[in-house]
Protein backbone atom coordinates (compact mmCIF):
# COMPACT_ATOMS: atom_id res chain seq x y z
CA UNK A 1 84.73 141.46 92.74
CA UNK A 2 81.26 142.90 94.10
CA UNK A 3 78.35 140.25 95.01
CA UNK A 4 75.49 139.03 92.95
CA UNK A 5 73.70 141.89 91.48
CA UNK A 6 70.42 142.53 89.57
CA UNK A 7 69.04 139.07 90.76
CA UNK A 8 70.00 136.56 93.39
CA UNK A 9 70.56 132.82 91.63
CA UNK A 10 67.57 130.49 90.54
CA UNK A 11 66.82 127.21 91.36
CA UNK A 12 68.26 126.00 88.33
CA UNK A 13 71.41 127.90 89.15
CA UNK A 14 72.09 126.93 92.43
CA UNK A 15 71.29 123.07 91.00
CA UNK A 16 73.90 123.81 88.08
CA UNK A 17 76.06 125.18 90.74
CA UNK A 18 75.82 122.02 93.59
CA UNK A 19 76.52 119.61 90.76
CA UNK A 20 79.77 121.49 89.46
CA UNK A 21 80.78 120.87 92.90
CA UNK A 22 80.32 117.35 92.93
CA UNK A 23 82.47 117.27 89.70
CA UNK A 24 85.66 117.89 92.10
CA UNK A 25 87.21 116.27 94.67
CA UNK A 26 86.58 112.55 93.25
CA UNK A 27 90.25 111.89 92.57
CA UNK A 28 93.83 113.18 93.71
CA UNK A 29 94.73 114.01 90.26
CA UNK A 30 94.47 117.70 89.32
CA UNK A 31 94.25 116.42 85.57
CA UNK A 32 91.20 114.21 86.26
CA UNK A 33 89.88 117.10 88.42
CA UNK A 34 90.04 119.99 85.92
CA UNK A 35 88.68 117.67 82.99
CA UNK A 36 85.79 116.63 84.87
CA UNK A 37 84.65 120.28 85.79
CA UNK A 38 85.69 122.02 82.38
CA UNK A 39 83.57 119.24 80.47
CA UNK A 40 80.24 119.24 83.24
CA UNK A 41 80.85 123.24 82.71
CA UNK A 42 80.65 123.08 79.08
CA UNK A 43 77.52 121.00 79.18
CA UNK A 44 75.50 122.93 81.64
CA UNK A 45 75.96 126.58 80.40
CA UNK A 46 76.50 125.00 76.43
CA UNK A 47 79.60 126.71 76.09
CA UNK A 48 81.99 125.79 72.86
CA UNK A 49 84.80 125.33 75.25
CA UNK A 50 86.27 125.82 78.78
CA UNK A 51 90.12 125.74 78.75
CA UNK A 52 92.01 125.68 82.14
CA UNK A 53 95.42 127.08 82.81
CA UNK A 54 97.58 126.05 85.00
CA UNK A 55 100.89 128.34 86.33
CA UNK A 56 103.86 126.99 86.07
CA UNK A 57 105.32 128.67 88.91
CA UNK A 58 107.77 129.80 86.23
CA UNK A 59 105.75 132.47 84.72
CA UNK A 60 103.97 131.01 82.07
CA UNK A 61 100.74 128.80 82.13
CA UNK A 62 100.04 125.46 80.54
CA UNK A 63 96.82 123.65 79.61
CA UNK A 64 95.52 121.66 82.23
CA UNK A 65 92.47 120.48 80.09
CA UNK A 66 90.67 121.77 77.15
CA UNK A 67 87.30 120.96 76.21
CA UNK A 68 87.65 122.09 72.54
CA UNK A 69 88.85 120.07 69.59
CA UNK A 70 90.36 122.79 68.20
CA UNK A 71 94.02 123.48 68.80
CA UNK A 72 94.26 125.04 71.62
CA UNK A 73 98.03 127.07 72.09
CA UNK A 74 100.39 125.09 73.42
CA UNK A 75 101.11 127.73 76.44
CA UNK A 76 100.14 131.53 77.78
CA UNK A 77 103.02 133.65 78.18
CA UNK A 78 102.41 135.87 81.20
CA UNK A 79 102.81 138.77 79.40
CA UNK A 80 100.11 137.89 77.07
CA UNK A 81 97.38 140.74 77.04
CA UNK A 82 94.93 138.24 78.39
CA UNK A 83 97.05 137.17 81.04
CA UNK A 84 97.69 141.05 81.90
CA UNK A 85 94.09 142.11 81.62
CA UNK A 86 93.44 139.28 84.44
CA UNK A 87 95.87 140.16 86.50
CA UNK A 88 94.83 143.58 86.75
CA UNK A 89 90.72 143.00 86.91
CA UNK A 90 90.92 139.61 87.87
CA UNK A 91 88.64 138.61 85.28
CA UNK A 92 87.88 139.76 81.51
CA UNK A 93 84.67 139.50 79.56
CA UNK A 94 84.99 140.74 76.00
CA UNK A 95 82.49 140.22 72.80
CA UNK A 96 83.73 140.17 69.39
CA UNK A 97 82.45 143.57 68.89
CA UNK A 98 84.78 144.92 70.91
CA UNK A 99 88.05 146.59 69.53
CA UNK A 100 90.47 144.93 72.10
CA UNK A 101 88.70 140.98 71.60
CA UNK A 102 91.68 140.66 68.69
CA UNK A 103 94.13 141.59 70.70
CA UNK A 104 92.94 139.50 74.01
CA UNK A 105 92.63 136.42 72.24
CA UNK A 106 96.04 136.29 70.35
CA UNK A 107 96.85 133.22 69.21
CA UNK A 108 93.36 131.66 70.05
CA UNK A 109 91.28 130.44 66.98
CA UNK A 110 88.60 132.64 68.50
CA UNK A 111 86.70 134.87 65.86
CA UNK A 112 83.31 135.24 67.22
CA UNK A 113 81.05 135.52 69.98
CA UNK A 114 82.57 136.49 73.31
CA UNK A 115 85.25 134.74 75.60
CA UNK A 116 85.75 135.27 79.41
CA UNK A 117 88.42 134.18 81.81
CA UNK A 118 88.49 134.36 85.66
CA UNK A 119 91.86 134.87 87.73
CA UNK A 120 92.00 131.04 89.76
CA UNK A 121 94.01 132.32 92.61
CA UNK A 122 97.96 131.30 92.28
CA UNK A 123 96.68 128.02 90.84
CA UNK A 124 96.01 129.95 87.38
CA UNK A 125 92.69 131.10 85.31
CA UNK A 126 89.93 129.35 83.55
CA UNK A 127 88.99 130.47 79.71
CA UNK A 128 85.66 130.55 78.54
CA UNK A 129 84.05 131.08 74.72
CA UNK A 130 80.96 131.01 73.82
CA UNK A 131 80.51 131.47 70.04
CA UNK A 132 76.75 131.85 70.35
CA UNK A 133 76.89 135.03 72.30
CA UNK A 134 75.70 138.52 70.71
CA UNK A 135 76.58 139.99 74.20
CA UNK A 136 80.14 139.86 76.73
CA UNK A 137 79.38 137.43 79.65
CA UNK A 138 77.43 139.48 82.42
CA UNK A 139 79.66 140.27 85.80
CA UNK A 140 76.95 138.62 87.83
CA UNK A 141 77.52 135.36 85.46
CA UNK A 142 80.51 135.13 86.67
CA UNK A 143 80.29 136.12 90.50
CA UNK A 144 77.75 133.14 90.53
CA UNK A 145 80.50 130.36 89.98
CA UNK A 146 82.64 132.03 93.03
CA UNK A 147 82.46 129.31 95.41
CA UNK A 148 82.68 126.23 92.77
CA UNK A 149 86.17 128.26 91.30
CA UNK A 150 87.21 128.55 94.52
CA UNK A 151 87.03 124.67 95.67
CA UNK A 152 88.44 124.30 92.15
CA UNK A 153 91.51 125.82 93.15
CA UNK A 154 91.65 124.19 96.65
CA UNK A 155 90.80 120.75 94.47
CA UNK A 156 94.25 121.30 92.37
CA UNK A 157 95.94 122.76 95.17
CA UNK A 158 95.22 119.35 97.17
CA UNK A 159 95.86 117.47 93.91
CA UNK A 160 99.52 119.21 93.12
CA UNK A 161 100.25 118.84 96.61
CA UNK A 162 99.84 115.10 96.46
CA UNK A 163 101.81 114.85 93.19
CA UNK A 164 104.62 116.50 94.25
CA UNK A 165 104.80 114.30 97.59
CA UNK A 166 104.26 111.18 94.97
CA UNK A 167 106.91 112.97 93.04
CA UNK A 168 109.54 113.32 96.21
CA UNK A 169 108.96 109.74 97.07
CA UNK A 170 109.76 108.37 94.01
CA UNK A 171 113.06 110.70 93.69
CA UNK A 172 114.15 109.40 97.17
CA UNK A 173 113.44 105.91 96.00
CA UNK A 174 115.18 106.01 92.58
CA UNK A 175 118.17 107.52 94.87
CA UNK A 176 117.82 104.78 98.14
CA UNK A 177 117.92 102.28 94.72
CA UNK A 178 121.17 103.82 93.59
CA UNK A 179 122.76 104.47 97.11
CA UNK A 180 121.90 100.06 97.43
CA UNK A 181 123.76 99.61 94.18
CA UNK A 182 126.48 101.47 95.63
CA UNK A 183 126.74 99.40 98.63
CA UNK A 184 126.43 96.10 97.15
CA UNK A 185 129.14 96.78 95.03
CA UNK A 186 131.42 98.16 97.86
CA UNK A 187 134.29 95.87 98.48
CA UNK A 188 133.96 93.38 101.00
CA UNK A 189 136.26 93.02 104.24
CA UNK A 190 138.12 89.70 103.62
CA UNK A 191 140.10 87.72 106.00
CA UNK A 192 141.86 84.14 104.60
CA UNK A 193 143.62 82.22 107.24
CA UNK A 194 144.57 78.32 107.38
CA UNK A 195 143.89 75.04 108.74
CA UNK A 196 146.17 76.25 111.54
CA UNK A 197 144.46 79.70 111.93
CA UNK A 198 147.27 81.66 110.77
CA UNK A 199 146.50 84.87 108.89
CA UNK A 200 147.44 84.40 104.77
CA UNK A 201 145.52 87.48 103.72
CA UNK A 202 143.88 90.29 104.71
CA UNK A 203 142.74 93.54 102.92
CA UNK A 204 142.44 96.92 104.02
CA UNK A 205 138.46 97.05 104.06
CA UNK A 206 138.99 94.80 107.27
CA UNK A 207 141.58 96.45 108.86
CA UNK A 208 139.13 99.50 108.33
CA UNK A 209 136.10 97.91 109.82
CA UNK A 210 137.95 96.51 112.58
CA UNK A 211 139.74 100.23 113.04
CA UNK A 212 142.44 98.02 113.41
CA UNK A 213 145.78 100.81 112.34
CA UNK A 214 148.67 98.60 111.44
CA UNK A 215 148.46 97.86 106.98
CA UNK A 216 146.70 94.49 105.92
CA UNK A 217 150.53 93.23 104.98
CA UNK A 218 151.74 93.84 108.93
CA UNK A 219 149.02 91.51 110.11
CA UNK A 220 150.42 88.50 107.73
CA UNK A 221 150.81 85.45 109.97
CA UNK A 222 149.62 86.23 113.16
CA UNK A 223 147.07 83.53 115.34
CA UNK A 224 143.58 84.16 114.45
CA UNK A 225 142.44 82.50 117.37
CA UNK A 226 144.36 84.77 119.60
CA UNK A 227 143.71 87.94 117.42
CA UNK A 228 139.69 86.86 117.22
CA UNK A 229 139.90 86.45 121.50
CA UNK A 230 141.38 90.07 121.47
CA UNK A 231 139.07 91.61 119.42
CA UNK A 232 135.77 90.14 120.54
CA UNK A 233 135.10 92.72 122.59
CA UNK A 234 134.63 94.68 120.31
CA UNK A 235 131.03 93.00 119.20
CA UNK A 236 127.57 92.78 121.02
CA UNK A 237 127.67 90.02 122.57
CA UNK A 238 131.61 88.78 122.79
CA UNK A 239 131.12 85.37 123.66
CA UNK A 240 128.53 84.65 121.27
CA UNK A 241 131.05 85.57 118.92
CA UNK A 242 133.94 83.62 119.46
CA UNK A 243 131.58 80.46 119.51
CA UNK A 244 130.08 81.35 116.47
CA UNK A 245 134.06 81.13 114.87
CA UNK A 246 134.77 77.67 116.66
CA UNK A 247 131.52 76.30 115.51
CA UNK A 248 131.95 77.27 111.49
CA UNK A 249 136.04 75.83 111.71
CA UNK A 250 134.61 72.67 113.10
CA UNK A 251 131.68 72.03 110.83
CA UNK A 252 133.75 73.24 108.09
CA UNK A 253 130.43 73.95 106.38
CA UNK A 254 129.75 76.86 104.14
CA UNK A 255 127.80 79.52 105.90
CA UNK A 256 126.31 82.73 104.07
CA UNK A 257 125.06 85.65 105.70
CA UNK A 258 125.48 85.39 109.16
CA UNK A 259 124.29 88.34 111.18
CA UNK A 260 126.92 89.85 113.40
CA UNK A 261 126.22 92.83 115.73
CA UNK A 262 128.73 94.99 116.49
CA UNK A 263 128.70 96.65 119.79
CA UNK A 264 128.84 100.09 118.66
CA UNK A 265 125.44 99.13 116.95
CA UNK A 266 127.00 98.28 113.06
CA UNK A 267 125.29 95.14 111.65
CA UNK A 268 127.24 93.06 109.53
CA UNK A 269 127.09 89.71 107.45
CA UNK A 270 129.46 87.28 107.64
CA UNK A 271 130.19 84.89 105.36
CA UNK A 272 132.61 81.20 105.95
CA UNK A 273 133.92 80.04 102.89
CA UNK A 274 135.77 76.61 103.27
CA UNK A 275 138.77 76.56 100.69
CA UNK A 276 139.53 72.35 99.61
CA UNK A 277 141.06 71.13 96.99
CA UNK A 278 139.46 69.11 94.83
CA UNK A 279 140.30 65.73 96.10
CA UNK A 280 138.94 67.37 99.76
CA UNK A 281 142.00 68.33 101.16
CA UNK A 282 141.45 71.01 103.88
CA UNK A 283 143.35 74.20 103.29
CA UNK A 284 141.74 76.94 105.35
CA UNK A 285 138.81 78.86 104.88
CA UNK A 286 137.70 82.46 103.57
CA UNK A 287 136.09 85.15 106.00
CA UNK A 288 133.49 87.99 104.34
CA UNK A 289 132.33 90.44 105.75
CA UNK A 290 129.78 93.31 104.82
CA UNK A 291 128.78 96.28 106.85
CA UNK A 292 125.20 96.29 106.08
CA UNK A 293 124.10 98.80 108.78
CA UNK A 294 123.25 101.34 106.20
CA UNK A 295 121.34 99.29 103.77
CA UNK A 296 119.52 98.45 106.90
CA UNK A 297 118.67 102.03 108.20
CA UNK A 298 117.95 102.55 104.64
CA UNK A 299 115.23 99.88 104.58
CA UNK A 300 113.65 100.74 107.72
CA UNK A 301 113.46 104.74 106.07
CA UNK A 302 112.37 103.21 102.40
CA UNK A 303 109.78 100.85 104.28
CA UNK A 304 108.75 103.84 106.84
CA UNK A 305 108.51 106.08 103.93
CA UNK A 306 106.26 103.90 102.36
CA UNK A 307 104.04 103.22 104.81
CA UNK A 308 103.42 107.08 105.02
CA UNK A 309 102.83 106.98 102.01
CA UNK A 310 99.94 105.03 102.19
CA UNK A 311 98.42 106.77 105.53
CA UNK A 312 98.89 109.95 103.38
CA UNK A 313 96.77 108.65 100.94
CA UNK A 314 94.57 106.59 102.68
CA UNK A 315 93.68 109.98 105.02
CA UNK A 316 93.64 112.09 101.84
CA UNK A 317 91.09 109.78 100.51
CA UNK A 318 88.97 109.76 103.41
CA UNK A 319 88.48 113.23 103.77
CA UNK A 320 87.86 113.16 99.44
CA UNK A 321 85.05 110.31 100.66
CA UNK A 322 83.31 112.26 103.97
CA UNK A 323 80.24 113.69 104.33
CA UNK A 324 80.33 117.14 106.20
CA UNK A 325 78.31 115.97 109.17
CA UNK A 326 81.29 113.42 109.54
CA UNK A 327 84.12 115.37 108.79
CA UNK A 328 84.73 116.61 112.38
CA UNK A 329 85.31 112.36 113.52
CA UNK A 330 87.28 111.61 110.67
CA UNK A 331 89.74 114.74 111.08
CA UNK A 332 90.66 113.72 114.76
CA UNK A 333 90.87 110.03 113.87
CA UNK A 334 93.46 111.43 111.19
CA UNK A 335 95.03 113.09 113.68
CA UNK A 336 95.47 110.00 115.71
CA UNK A 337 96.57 107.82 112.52
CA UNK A 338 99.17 110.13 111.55
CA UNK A 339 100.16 111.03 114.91
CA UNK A 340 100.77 107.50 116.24
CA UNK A 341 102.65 106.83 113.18
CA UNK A 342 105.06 109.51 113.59
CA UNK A 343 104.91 108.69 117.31
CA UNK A 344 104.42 112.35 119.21
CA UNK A 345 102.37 112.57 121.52
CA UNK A 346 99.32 114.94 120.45
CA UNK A 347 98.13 116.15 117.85
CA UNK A 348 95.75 119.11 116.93
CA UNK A 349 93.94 121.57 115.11
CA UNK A 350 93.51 125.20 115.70
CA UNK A 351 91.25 127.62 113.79
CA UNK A 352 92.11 131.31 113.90
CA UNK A 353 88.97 133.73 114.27
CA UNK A 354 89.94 136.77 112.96
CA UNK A 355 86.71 138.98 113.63
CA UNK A 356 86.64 137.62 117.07
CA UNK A 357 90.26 137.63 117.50
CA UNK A 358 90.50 134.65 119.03
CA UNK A 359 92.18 131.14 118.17
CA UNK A 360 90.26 127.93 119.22
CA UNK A 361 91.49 124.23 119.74
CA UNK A 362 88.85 122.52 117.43
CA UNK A 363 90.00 119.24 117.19
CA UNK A 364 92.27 116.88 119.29
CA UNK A 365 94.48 113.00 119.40
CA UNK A 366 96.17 112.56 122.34
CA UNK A 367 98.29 109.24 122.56
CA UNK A 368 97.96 106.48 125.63
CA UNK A 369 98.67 108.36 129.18
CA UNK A 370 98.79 112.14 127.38
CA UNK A 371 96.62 114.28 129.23
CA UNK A 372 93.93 116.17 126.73
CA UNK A 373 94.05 119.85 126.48
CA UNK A 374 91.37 121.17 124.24
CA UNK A 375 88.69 122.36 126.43
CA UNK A 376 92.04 124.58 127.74
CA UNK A 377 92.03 126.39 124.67
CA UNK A 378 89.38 127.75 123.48
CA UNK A 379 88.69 131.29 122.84
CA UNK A 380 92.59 131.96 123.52
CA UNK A 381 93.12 135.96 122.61
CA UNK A 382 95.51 136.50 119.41
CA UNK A 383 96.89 139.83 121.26
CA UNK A 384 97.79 137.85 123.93
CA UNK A 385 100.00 135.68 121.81
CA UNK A 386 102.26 138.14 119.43
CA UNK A 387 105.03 136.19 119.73
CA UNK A 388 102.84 132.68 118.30
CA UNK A 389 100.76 134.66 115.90
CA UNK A 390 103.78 136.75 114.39
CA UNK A 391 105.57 133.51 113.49
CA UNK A 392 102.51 131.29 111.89
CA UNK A 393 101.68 134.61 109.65
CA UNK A 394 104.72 133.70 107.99
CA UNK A 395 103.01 130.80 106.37
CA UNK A 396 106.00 129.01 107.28
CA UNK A 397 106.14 125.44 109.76
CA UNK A 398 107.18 126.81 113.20
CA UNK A 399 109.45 124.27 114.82
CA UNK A 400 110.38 124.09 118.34
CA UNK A 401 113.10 121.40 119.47
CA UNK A 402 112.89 122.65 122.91
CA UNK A 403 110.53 124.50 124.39
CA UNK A 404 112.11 125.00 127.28
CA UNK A 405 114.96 127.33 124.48
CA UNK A 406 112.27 129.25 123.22
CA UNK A 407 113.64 133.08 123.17
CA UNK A 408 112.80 135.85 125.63
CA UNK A 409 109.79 137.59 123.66
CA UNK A 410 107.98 134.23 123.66
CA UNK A 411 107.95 133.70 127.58
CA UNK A 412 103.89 134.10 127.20
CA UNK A 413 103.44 131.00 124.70
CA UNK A 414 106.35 129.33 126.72
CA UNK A 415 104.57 129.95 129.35
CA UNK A 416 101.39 128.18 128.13
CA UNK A 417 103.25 125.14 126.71
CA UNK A 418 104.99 124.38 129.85
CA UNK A 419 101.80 124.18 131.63
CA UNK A 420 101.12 121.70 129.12
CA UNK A 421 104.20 119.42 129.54
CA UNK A 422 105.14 119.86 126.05
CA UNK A 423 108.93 120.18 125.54
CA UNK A 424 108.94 119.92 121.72
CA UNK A 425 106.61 120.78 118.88
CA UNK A 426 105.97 121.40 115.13
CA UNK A 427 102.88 123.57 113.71
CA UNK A 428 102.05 124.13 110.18
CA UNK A 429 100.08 127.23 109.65
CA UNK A 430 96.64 126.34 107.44
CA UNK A 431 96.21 129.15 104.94
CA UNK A 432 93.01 129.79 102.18
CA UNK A 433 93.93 131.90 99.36
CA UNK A 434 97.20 133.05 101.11
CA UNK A 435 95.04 133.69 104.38
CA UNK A 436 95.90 131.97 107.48
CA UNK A 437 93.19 130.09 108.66
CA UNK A 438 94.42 128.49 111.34
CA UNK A 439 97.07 125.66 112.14
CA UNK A 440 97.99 122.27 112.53
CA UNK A 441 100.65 120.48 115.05
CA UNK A 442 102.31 117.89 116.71
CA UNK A 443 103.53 117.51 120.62
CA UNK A 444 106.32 115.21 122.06
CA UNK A 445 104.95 115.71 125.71
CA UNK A 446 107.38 112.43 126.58
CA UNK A 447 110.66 113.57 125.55
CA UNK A 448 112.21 116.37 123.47
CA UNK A 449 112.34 115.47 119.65
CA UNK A 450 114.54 116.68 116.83
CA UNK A 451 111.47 117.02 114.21
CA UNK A 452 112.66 115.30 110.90
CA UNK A 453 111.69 116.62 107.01
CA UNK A 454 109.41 113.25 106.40
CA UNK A 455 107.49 114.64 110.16
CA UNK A 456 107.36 118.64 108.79
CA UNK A 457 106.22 117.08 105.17
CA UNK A 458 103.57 114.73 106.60
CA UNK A 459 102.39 117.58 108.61
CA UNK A 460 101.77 120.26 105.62
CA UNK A 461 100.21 117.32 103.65
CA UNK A 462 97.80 116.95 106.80
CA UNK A 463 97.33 120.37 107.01
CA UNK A 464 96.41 120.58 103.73
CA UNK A 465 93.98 117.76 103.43
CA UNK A 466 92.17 119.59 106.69
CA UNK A 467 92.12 122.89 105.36
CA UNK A 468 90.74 121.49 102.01
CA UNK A 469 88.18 119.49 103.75
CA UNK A 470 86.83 122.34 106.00
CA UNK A 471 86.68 124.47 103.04
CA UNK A 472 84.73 122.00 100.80
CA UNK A 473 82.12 121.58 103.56
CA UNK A 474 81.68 125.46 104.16
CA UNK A 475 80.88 125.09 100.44
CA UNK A 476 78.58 122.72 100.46
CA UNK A 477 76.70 123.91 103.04
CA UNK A 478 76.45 127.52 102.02
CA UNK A 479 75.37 125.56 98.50
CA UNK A 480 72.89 123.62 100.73
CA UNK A 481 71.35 126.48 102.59
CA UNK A 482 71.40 128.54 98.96
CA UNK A 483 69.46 125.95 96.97
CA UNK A 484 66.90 125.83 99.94
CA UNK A 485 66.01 129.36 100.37
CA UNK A 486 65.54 129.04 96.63
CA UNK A 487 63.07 126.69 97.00
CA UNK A 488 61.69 128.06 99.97
């Protein structure tokens, strides 16, 4: 599309304009989003409805929101003519009076007027009718809503972004919920022996915890005591262990749930059941075990994934929240949240320059004893980094385990990162409208680290929720200085 033509906006315009803006961004939902600037559109330009379609991914677009009572279709095929006509203009603006408006609005209960829709990058388009027109929507109409379309589609970028992260989270939690069911129904390792400490039963879920090879029937009527002192090596701390034993058989007391550490690092609980009859006879007593070392590991994730949860949203909101002339504070105290919570060792934020040529170390965290490195990088000359550059114009994380591995034809950014006493590192490239913009990324200075999914999610999320942030306040402030000259 060309710029403004014939006329540059009024006042009234550019106020019409700033407070479309301020319609988005309010909430993570792209829902909320989309109804909140389809209705304020509607009311400011008195429009008989604003519809906006979102792709599927799948080919076909749904209604996000729909400002019209009437019905609206319940999905756009992409091979409708409307959807074809955008993709090849990137917008359409047709009256009534023209010979293709029957065709364009198929399935629409459109019959007068003139409608207009305008190409929303991959998020999808936004329909507009206006039933009062005796004219198509001017091209200049249209241009003037640019920037406010354009931090729509970073809005429900953001906002998909965050559901599907929401989404993920719940999956792995309805799955860590099934994989606990499966554990507490495992069967337990059970060992019966007597008042005289020789074996009755055991099963083969001990003998397999134990990695003892004999069957559970073999074992029948051997010393406990003496098998217990031959095996208690085997656990953390050995004579804690075989005290722990004399102490239950002398209190005869029922004990549930005692923690036992094995010393290859396996938790389990351990359970003494005394076995009487019922005039109090002594017969024996009943050891339980459970290996619980996975329900354990699975808390710490489920607990680690929710707390990430919440810095994800709690950063996502803060940046939602922030003024412009703030933004550059809260972005590096982001980095340092989300940094120290995955525990690396700096994190950063480049912006690529691509008139200048040059990539530039905007904004830096650096954890307790890390040396900074920012003022090092600035102005650093894209040709002088092929190697770096080729890999983030994939769009895809880079991820380096070990720096010190890197192949031969990156010796220049190895190079650079040695200097830096980094051995490991993840970036995620930040991208606007499929254009990299620059990139996000994590250090382990301390040690070399074997970056995780929840790390390389966390990151795109962050990048995200930067990229998003720097875009809405290049906006606002091209809004600002608009509405001002205006005035002037």
């Amino acid at each position: 599309m060309q710029p403004w033509k014939h006329r540059p906006p009024s006042v009234e315009d550019i106020a019409t304009l700033y407070e479309l803006s301020l319609t988005l961004g309010r909430s993570l939902d792209p829902q909320a989003n989309a109804r909140d600037f389809a209705n304020a559109l509607q009311a400011h330009k008195g429009l008989d409805s604003v519809v906006i379609w979102a792709a599927t991914g799948g080919g076909d677009f749904l209604p996000l929101h729909t400002t019209t009572t009437i019905a609206t279709p319940s999905h756009t095929p992409d091979d409708h003519p409307l959807v074809q006509a955008i993709n090849d203009q990137g917008y359409v603006s047709v009256h009534a009076s023209d010979p293709s408006f029957d065709r364009l609005t198929t399935d629409r209960p459109i019959r007068s007027g003139a409608i207009a829709a305008v190409y929303l990058s991959e998020e999808g388009f936004i329909e507009l009718h206006d039933s009062s027109r005796s004219a198509p929507f001017e091209h200049r109409e249209l241009r003037q809503f640019d920037d406010v379309f354009k931090k729509l589609c970073h809005t429900l970028r953001g906002g998909r972004a965050h559901q599907q992260l929401q989404s993920e989270i719940a999956e792995r939690k309805r799955a860590e919920s099934r994989l606990f069911t499966l554990i507490q129904n495992l069967q337990d390792a059970i060992l019966l022996e007597n008042q005289d400490r020789e074996l009755l039963f055991v099963n083969q879920a001990f003998c397999d915890m134990l990695s003892i090879p004999a069957p559970p029937e073999a074992l029948i009527g051997l010393d406990c005591a003496q098998a217990a002192e031959e095996a208690k090596d085997l656990y953390e701390d050995p004579e804690w262990f075989i005290e722990s034993i004399e102490r239950c058989i002398a209190d005869r007391e029922r004990v549930v749930a005692m923690p036992v550490r094995m010393k290859d690092g396996r938790h389990l609980l351990c359970d003494f059941i005394p076995v009487r009859l019922d005039d109090g006879t002594y017969l024996g007593h009943l050891w339980r075990y459970q290996d619980v070392t996975e329900e354990r590991r699975i808390r710490h994730q489920l607990e680690h994934r929710l707390n990430l949860e919440r810095i994800i949203v709690d950063v996502s909101t803060n940046f939602i929240k922030t003024p412009g002339e703030e933004l550059d504070h809260v972005i590096e105290s982001s980095l340092g949240t989300v940094g120290s919570f995955v525990e690396v060792d700096r994190s950063y934020v480049f912006l690529l320059d691509e008139e200048e040529g040059t990539l530039r170390n905007t904004h830096e965290w650096c954890a307790d004893g890390i040396a900074p490195e920012k003022e090092n990088l600035q102005d650093l000359p894209v040709d002088a980094l092929p190697w770096w550059i080729e890999q983030i114009r994939t769009q895809k994380p880079l991820i380096i385990p070990s720096v010190a591995d890197m192949p031969e034809e990156a010796s220049v950014e190895q190079e650079i990162l040695e200097a830096q006493d980094v051995q490991s590192l993840v970036v995620v490239p930040m991208t606007r409208e499929d254009r990299l913009v620059g990139f996000v990324g994590f250090d382990a200075v301390r040690k070399k680290t074997d970056w995780d999914t929840d790390t390389v999610m966390v990151l795109r999320v962050l990048s995200d929720a930067i990229s998003n942030a720097l875009q809405r306040r290049a906006v606002e402030t091209e809004l600002r200085q608009a509405k001002q000259e205006a005035e002037a």
